[in-house]
Protein backbone atom coordinates (compact mmCIF):
# COMPACT_ATOMS: atom_id res chain seq x y z
CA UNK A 1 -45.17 78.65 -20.87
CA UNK A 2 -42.22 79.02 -18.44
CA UNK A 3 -42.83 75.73 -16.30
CA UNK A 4 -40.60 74.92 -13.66
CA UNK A 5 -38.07 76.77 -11.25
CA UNK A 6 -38.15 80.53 -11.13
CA UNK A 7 -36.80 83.32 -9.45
CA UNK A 8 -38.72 85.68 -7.27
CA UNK A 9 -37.15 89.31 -6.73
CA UNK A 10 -38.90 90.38 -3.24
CA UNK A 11 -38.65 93.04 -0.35
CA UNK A 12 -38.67 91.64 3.01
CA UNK A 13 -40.49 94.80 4.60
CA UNK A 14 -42.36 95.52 1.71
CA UNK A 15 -46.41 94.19 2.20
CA UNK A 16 -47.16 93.30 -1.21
CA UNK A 17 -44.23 90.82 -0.96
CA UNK A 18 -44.98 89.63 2.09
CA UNK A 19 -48.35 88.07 0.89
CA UNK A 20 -47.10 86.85 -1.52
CA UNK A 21 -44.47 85.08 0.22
CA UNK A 22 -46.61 84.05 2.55
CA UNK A 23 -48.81 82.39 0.61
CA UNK A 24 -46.55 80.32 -1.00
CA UNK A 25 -45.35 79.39 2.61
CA UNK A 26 -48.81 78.35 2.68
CA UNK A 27 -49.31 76.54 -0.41
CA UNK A 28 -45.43 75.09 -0.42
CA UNK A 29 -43.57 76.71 -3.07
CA UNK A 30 -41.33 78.58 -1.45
CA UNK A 31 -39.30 75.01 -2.18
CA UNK A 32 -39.91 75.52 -5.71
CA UNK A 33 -38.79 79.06 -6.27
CA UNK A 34 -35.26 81.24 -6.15
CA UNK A 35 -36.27 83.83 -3.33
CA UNK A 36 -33.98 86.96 -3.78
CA UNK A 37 -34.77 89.67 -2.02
CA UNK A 38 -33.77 93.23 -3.88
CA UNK A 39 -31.12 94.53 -2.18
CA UNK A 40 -28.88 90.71 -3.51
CA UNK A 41 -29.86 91.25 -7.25
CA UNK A 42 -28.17 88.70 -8.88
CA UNK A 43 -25.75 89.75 -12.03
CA UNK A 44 -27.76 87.59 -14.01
CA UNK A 45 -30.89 89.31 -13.90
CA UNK A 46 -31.27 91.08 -17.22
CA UNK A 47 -32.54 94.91 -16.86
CA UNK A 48 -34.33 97.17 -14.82
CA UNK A 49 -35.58 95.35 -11.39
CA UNK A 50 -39.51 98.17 -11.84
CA UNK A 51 -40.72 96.51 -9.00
CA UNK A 52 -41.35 94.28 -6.73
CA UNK A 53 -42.42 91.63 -6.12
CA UNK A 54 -40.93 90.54 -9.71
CA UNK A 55 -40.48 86.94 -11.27
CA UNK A 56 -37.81 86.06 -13.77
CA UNK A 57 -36.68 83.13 -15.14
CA UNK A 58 -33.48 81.19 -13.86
CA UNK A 59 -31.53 82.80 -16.47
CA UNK A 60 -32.84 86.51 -15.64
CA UNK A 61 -35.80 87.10 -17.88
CA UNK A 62 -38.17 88.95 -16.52
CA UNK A 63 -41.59 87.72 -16.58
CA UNK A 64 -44.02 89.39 -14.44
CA UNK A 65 -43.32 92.75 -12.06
CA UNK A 66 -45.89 94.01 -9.73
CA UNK A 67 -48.82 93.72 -9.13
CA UNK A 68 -47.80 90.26 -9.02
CA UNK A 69 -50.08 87.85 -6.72
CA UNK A 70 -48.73 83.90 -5.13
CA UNK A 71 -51.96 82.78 -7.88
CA UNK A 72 -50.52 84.37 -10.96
CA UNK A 73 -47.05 83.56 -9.67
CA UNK A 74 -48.09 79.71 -9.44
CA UNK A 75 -49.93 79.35 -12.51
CA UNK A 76 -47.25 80.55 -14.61
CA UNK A 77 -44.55 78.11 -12.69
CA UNK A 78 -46.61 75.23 -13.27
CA UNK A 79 -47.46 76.45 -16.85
CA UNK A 80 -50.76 77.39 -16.59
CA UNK A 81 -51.21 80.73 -16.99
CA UNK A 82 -53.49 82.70 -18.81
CA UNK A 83 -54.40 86.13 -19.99
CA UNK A 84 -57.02 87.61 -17.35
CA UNK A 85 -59.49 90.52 -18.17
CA UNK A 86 -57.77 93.39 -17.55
CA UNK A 87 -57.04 95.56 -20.56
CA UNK A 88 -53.55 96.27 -21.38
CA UNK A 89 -54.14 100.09 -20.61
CA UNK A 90 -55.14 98.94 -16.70
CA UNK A 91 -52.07 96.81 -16.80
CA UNK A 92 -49.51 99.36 -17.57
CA UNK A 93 -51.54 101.70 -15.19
CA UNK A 94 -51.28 99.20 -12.18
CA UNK A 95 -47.86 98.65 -13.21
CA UNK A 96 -47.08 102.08 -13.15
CA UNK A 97 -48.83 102.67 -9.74
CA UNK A 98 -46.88 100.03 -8.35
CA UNK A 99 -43.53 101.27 -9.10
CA UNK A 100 -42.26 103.63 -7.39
CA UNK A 101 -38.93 104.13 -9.91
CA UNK A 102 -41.91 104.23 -12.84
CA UNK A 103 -44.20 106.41 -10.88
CA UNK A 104 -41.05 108.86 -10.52
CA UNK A 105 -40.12 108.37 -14.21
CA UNK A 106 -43.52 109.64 -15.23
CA UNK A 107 -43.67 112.51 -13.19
CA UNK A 108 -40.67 113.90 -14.06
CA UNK A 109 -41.11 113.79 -17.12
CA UNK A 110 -44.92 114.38 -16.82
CA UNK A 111 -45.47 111.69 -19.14
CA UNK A 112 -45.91 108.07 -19.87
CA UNK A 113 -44.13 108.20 -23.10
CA UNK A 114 -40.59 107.35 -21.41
CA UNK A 115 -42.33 103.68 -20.12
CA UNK A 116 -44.76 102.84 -22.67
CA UNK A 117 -41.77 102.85 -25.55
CA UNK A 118 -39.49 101.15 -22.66
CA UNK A 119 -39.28 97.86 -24.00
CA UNK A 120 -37.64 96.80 -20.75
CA UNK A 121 -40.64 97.84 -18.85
CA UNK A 122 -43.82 97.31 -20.82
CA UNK A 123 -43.14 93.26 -21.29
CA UNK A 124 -43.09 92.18 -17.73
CA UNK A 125 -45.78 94.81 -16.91
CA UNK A 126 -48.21 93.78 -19.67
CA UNK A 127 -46.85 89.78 -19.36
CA UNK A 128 -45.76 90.01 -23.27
CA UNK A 129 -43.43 87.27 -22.71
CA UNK A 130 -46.14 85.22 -22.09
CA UNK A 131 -48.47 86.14 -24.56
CA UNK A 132 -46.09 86.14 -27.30
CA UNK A 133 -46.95 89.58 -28.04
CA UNK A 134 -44.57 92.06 -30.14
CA UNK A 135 -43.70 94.71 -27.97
CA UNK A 136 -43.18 97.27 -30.51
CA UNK A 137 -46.58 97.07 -31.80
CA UNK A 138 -48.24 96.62 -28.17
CA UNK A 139 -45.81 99.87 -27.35
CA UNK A 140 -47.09 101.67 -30.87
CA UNK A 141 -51.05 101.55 -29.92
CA UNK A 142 -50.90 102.73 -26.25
CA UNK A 143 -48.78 105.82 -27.50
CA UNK A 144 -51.81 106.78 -29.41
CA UNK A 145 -53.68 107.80 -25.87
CA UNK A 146 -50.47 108.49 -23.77
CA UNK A 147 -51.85 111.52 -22.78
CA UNK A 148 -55.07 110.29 -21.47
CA UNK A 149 -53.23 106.99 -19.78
CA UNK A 150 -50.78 109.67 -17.72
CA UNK A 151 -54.06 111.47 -16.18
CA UNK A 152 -55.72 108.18 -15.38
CA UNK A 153 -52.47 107.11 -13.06
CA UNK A 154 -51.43 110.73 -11.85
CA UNK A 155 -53.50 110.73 -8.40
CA UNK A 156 -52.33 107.08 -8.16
CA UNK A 157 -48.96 108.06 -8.58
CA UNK A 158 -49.05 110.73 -5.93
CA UNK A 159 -50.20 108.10 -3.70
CA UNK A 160 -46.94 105.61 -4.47
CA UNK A 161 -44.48 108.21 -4.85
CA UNK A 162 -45.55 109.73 -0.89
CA UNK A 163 -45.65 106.47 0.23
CA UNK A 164 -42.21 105.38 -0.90
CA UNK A 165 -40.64 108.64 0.32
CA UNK A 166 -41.96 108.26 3.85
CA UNK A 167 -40.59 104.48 3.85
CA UNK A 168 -37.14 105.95 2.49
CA UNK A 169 -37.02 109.30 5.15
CA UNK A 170 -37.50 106.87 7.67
CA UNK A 171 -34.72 104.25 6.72
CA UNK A 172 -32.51 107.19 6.29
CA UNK A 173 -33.73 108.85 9.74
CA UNK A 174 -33.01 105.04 11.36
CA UNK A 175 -36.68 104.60 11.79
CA UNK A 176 -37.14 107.20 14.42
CA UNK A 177 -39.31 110.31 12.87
CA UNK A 178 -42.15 112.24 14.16
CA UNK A 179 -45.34 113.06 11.97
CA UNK A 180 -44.47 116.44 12.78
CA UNK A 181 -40.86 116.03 11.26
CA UNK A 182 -42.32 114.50 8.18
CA UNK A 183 -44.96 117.30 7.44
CA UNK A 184 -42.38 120.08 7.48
CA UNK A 185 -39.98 118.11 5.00
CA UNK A 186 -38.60 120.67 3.02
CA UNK A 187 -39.53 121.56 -0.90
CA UNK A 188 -35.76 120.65 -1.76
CA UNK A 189 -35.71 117.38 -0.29
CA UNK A 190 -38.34 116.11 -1.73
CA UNK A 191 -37.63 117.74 -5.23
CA UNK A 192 -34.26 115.64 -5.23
CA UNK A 193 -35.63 112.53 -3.52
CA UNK A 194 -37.86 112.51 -6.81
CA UNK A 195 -35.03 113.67 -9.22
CA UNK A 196 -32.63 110.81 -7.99
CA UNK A 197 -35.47 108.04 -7.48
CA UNK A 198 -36.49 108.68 -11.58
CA UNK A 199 -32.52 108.39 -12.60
CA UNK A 200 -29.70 106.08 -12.17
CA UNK A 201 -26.96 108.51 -11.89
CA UNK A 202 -27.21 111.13 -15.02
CA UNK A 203 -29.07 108.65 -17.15
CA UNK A 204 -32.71 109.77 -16.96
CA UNK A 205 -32.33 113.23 -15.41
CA UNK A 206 -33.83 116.04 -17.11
CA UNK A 207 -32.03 119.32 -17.43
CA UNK A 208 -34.90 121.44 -16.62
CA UNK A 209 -36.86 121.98 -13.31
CA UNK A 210 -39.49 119.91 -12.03
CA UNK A 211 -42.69 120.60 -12.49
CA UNK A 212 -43.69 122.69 -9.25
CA UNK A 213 -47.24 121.23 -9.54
CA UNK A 214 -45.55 117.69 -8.66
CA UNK A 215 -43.56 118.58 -5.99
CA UNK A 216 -46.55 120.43 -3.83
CA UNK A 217 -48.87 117.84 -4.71
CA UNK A 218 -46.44 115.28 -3.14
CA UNK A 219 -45.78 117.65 -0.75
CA UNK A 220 -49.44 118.36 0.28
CA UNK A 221 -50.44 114.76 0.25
CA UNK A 222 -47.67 114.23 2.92
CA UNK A 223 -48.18 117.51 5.08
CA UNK A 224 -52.22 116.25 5.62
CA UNK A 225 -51.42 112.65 6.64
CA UNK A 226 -47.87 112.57 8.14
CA UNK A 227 -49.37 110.82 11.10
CA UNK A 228 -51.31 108.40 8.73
CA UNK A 229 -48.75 107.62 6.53
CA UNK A 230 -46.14 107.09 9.52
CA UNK A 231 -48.58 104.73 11.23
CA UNK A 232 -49.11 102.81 8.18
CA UNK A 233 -45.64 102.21 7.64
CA UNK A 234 -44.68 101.20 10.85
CA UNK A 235 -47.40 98.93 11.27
CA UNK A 236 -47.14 97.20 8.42
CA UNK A 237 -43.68 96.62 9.39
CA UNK A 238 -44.48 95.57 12.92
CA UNK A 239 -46.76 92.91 10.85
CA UNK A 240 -44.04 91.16 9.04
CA UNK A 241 -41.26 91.53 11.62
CA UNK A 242 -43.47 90.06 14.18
CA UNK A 243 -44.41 87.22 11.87
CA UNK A 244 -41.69 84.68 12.80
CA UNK A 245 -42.24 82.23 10.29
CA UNK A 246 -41.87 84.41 7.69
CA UNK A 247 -39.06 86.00 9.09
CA UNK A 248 -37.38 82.67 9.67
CA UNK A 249 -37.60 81.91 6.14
CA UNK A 250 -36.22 85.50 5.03
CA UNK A 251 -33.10 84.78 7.22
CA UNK A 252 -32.61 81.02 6.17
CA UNK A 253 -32.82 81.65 2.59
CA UNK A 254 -31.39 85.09 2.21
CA UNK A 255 -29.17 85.68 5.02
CA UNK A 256 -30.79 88.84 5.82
CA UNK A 257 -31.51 89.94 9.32
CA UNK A 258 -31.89 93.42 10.61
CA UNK A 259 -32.59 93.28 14.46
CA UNK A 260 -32.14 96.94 15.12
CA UNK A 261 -35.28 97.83 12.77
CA UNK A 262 -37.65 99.20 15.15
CA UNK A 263 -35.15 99.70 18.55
CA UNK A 264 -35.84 103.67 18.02
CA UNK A 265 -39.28 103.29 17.67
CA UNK A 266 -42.09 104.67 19.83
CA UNK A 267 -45.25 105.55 18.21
């Protein structure tokens, strides 16, 4: 199901993307494929981009969002794809873990309720499309252990969600913070970073306050591995931008360059 020319939704800097990209370097399909990275979503992409990396068909369907791997990617453009082992409750968990705009979601609203009846969300996390599964009744039997599904993912979540905010501080900061500078980030900031990275303007914004439990557990898992977490980022980005290849092909088929990246940098 699916054969033939698809569109990949990627992040240049983002690691997850960049293995996948590069394997298909490696294997030749980058021929074969629409690469689009997220910041040029195309207006005929149907939905919420959760993640990335994310395939869709040519005429916006989504198929697939992350964890999505260059295998699983291939198989299903050469029509050969087929349902692996994992249990639908690990999918939507990895799914979840892997999104930072679903992680955010759920921890606002300290529940998995808001995804799991998300139509939108739950077929390209679970693959539906390619099962030819109903989503209503796929949506119906996970709400029976919500509950249980939300405490599985929490620490995972935590994980994603400080992650994500120490990628964003530092594109806002121009790439030039200090571990120091990251561990004293207030309460505030990151109690709106999370409030505005679970909405799109007033749609999806509770009216009461976040739970203060999710804002010092973000909180602490930043303050005890600022230097960690700024290290990671920065060499993971040193990776790919080094990589000229792949950087090449970024530039060629996107147009997108960014040469000033790392010009503040000194770790």
């Amino acid at each position: 199901m699916h054969a033939g020319r698809l569109i990949i939704l990627f992040h240049p800097l983002q690691e997850e993307s960049y293995i996948l990209v590069k394997e298909l370097i490696a294997r030749g399909y980058t021929r074969k494929v629409d690469l689009l990275p997220a910041y040029m979503v195309p207006p005929n992409i149907r939905g919420i981009p959760w993640s990335t990396p994310a395939l869709y068909t040519l005429d916006g369907d989504p198929i697939a969002i992350s964890p999505l791997s260059a295998e699983e990617a291939i198989n299903i453009m050469e029509g050969r794809w087929a349902p692996g082992d994992m249990r639908d409750d690990d999918l939507l968990i990895s799914s979840v873990v892997k999104s930072p705009y679903a992680s955010a979601i759920a921890l606002v609203w300290e529940s998995l309720l808001p995804l799991i009846r998300n139509c939108g969300f739950l077929k390209p996390a679970l693959r539906l499309p390619l099962r030819n599964l109903a989503c209503e009744r796929v949506s119906r039997e996970l709400e029976a252990y919500a509950d249980e599904l939300y405490n599985s993912a929490w620490r995972g979540m935590i994980i994603n969600l400080a992650s994500s905010l120490t990628f964003d501080y530092l594109t806002a900061s121009g790439f030039n913070v200090s571990p120091d500078e990251l561990e004293k980030m207030s309460y505030k900031i990151i109690a709106l970073w999370l409030l505005s990275k679970a909405s799109i303007g007033w749609v999806g914004a509770p009216l009461t306050k976040l739970a203060k439990k999710i804002i010092d557990n973000v909180s602490d898992y930043i303050a005890t591995r600022s230097y960690q977490l700024l290290d990671s980022v920065y060499s993971k980005i040193q990776k790919i931008m080094s990589d000229k290849e792949y950087m090449e092909l970024v530039e060629t088929e996107t147009g997108w360059f960014y040469p000033y990246l790392m010009r503040n940098h000194s770790r």
